[in-house]
Protein backbone atom coordinates (compact mmCIF):
# COMPACT_ATOMS: atom_id res chain seq x y z
CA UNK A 1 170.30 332.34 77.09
CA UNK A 2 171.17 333.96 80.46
CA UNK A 3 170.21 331.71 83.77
CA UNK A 4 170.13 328.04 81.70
CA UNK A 5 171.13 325.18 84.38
CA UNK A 6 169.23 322.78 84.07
CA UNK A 7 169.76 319.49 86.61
CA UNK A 8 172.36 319.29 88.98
CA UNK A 9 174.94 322.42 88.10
CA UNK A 10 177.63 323.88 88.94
CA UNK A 11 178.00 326.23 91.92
CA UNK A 12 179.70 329.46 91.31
CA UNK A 13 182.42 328.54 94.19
CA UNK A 14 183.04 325.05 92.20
CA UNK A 15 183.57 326.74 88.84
CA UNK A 16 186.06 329.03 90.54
CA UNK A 17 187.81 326.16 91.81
CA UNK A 18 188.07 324.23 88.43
CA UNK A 19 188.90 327.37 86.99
CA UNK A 20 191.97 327.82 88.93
CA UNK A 21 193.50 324.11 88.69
CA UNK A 22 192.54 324.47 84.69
CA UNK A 23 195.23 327.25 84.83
CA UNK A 24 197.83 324.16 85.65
CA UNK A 25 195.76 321.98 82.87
CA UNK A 26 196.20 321.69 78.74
CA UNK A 27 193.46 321.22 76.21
CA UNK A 28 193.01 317.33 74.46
CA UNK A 29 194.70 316.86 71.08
CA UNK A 30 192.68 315.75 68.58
CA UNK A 31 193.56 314.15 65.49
CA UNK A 32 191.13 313.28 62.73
CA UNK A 33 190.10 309.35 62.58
CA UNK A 34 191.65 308.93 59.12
CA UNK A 35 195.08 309.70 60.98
CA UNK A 36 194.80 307.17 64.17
CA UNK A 37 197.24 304.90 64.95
CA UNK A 38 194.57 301.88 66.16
CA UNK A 39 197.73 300.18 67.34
CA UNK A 40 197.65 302.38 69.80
CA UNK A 41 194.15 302.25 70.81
CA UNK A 42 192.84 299.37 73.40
CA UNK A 43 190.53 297.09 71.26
CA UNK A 44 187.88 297.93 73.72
CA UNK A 45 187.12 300.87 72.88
CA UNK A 46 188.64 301.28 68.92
CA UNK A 47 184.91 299.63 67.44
CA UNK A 48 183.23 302.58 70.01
CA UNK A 49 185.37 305.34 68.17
CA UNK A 50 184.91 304.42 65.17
CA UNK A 51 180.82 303.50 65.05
CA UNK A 52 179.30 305.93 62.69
CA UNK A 53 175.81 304.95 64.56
CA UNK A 54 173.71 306.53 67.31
CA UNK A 55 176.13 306.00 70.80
CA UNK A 56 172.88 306.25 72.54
CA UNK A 57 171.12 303.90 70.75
CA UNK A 58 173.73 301.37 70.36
CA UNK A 59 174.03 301.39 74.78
CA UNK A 60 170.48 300.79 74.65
CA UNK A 61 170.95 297.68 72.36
CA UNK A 62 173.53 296.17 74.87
CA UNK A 63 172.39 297.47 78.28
CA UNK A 64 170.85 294.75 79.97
CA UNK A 65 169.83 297.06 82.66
CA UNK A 66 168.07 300.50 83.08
CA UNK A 67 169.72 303.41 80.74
CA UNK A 68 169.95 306.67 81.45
CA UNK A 69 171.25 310.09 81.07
CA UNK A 70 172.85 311.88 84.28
CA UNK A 71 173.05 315.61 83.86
CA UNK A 72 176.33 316.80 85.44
CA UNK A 73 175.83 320.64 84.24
CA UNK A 74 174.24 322.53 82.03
CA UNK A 75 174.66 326.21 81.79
CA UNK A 76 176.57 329.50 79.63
CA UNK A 77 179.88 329.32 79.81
CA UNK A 78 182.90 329.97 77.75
CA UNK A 79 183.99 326.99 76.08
CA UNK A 80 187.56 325.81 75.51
CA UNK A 81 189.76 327.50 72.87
CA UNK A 82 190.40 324.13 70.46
CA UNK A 83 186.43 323.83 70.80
CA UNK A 84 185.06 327.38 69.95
CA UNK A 85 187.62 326.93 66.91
CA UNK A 86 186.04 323.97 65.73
CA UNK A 87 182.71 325.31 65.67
CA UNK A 88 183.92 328.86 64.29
CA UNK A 89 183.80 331.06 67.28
CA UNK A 90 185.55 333.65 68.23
CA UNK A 91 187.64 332.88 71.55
CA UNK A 92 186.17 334.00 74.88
CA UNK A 93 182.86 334.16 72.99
CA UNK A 94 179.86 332.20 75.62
CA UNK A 95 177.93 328.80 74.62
CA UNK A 96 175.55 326.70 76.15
CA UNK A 97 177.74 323.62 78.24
CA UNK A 98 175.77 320.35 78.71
CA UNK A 99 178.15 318.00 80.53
CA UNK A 100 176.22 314.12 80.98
CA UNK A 101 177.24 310.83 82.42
CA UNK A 102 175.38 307.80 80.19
CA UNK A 103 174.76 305.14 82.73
CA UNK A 104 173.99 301.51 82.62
CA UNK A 105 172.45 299.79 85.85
CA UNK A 106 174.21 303.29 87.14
CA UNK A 107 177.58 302.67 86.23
CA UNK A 108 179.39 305.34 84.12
CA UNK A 109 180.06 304.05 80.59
CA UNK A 110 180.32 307.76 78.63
CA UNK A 111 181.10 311.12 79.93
CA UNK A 112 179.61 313.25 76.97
CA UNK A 113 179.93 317.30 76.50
CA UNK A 114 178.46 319.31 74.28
CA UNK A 115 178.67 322.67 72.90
CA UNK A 116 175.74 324.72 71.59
CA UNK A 117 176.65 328.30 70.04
CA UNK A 118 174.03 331.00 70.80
CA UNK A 119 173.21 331.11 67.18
CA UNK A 120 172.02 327.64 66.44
CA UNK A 121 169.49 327.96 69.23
CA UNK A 122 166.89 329.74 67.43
CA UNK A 123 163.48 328.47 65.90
CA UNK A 124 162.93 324.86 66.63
CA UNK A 125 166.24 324.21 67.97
CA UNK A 126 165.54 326.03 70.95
CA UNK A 127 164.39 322.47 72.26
CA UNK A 128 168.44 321.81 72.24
CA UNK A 129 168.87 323.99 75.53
CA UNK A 130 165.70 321.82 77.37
CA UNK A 131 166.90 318.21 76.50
CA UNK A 132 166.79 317.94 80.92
CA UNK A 133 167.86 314.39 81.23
CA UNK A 134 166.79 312.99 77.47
CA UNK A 135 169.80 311.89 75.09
CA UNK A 136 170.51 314.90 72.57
CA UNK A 137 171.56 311.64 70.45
CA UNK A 138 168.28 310.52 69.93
CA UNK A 139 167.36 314.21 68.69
CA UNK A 140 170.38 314.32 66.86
CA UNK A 141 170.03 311.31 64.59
CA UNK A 142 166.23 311.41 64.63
CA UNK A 143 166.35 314.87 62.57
CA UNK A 144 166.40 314.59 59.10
CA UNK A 145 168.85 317.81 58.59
CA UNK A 146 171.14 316.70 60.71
CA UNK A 147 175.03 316.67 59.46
CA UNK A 148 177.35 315.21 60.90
CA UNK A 149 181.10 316.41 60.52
CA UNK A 150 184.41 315.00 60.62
CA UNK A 151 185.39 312.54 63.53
CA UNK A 152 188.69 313.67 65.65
CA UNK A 153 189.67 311.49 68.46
CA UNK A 154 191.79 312.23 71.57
CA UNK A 155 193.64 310.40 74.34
CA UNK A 156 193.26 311.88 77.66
CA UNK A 157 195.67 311.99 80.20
CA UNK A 158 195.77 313.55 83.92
CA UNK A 159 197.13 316.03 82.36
CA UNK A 160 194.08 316.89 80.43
CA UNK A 161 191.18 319.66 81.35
CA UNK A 162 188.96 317.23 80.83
CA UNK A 163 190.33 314.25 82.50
CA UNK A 164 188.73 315.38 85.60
CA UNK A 165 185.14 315.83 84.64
CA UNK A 166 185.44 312.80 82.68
CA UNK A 167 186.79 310.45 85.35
CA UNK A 168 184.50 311.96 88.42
CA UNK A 169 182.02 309.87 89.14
CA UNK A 170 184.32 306.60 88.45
CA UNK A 171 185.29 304.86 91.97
CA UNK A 172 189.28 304.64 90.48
CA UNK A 173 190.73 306.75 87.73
CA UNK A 174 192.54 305.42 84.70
CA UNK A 175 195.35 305.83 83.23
CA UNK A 176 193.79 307.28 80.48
CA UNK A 177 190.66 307.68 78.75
CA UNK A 178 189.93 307.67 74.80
CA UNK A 179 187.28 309.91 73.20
CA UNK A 180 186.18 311.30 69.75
CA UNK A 181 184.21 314.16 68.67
CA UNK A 182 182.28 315.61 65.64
CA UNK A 183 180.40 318.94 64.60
CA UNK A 184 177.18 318.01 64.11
CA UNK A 185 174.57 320.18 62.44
CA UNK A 186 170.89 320.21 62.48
CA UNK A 187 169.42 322.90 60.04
CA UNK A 188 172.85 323.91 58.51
CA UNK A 189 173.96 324.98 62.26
CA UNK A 190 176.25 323.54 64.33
CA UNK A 191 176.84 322.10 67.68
CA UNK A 192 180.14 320.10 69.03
CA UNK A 193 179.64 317.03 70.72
CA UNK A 194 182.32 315.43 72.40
CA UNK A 195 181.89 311.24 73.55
CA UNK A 196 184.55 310.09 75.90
CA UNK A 197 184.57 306.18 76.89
CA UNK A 198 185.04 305.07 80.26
CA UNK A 199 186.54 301.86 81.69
CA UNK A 200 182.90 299.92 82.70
CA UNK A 201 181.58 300.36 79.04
CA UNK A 202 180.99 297.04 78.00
CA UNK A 203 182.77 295.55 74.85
CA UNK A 204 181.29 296.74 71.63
CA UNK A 205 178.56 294.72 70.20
CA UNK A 206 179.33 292.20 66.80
């Protein structure tokens, strides 16, 4: 899996950047669904957390505009320690990164990041590591063995490692930004995809 990066990727000078201020940075918390505290959550986006549907097919239904996916990255990296243990790897072990934006009329509604362990791209699911710009959603829930896993949720802060990459391409940064994510698998192997909702998403459809 050597050389993947597919759209626009990360320079080796920017990685060594984020590298260094992630020093200063702590991993999300995530808590499984069944233990939120919707209190807590803006009613904006509690419905988005907690729709067991396709995300990409749901922005589809509501955007009245042209959708599509915005590769930020895509390339082997090491992911973060809270996410190789949710997909059973060891720690400092190297995965397949694919960071997207999902826009609407080109607005940022989702920063989405997933994880794809060397091991579950084999056979047919070598497709998974040349999505290019289509929505690994639509792959996901069009696949008849695909799994999905529990749903954890997190609360980003400034703080956060991911806060950042998440909040990039907005024009002003939140206060903080809600996400969930799930271990999905497609042939009894897994991937981690991460869905984190940002402030122009558009109130969930009734």
């Amino acid at each position: 899996m050597k050389g993947i990066a597919l759209g626009a990727h990360l320079t080796a000078a920017h990685n060594a950047r984020m590298n260094d201020s992630d020093r200063f940075l702590c991993e999300p918390v995530w808590r499984p669904v069944q233990r939120l505290r919707r209190s807590t959550v803006p009613e904006k986006y509690l419905s988005w957390l907690l729709d067991p549907a396709s995300l990409t097919q749901r922005i589809v239904s509501i955007c009245d505009g042209m959708f599509r996916v915005q590769v930020i990255s895509q390339l082997r990296s090491r992911p973060m320690l809270n996410e190789a243990g949710a997909l059973g790897m060891r720690a400092g072990a190297f995965a397949v990164v694919r960071q997207v934006c999902l826009l609407c009329n080109e607005t940022p509604w989702v920063y989405a990041r997933t994880i794809i362990p060397p091991e579950t791209l084999t056979g047919r699911r070598r497709r998974l590591a040349h999505l290019r710009s289509r929505s690994l959603g639509a792959l996901l829930f069009s696949d008849p063995t695909m799994r999905r896993g529990v749903v954890e949720v997190a609360r980003l802060s400034p703080c956060d490692k991911l806060f950042p990459l998440a909040t990039r391409n907005l024009r002003s940064r939140p206060e903080a930004v809600w996400g969930r994510r799930s271990v999905f698998r497609i042939g009894g192997k897994p991937l981690l995809v991460s869905e984190f909702f940002l402030p122009d998403i558009k109130e969930f459809p009734v």
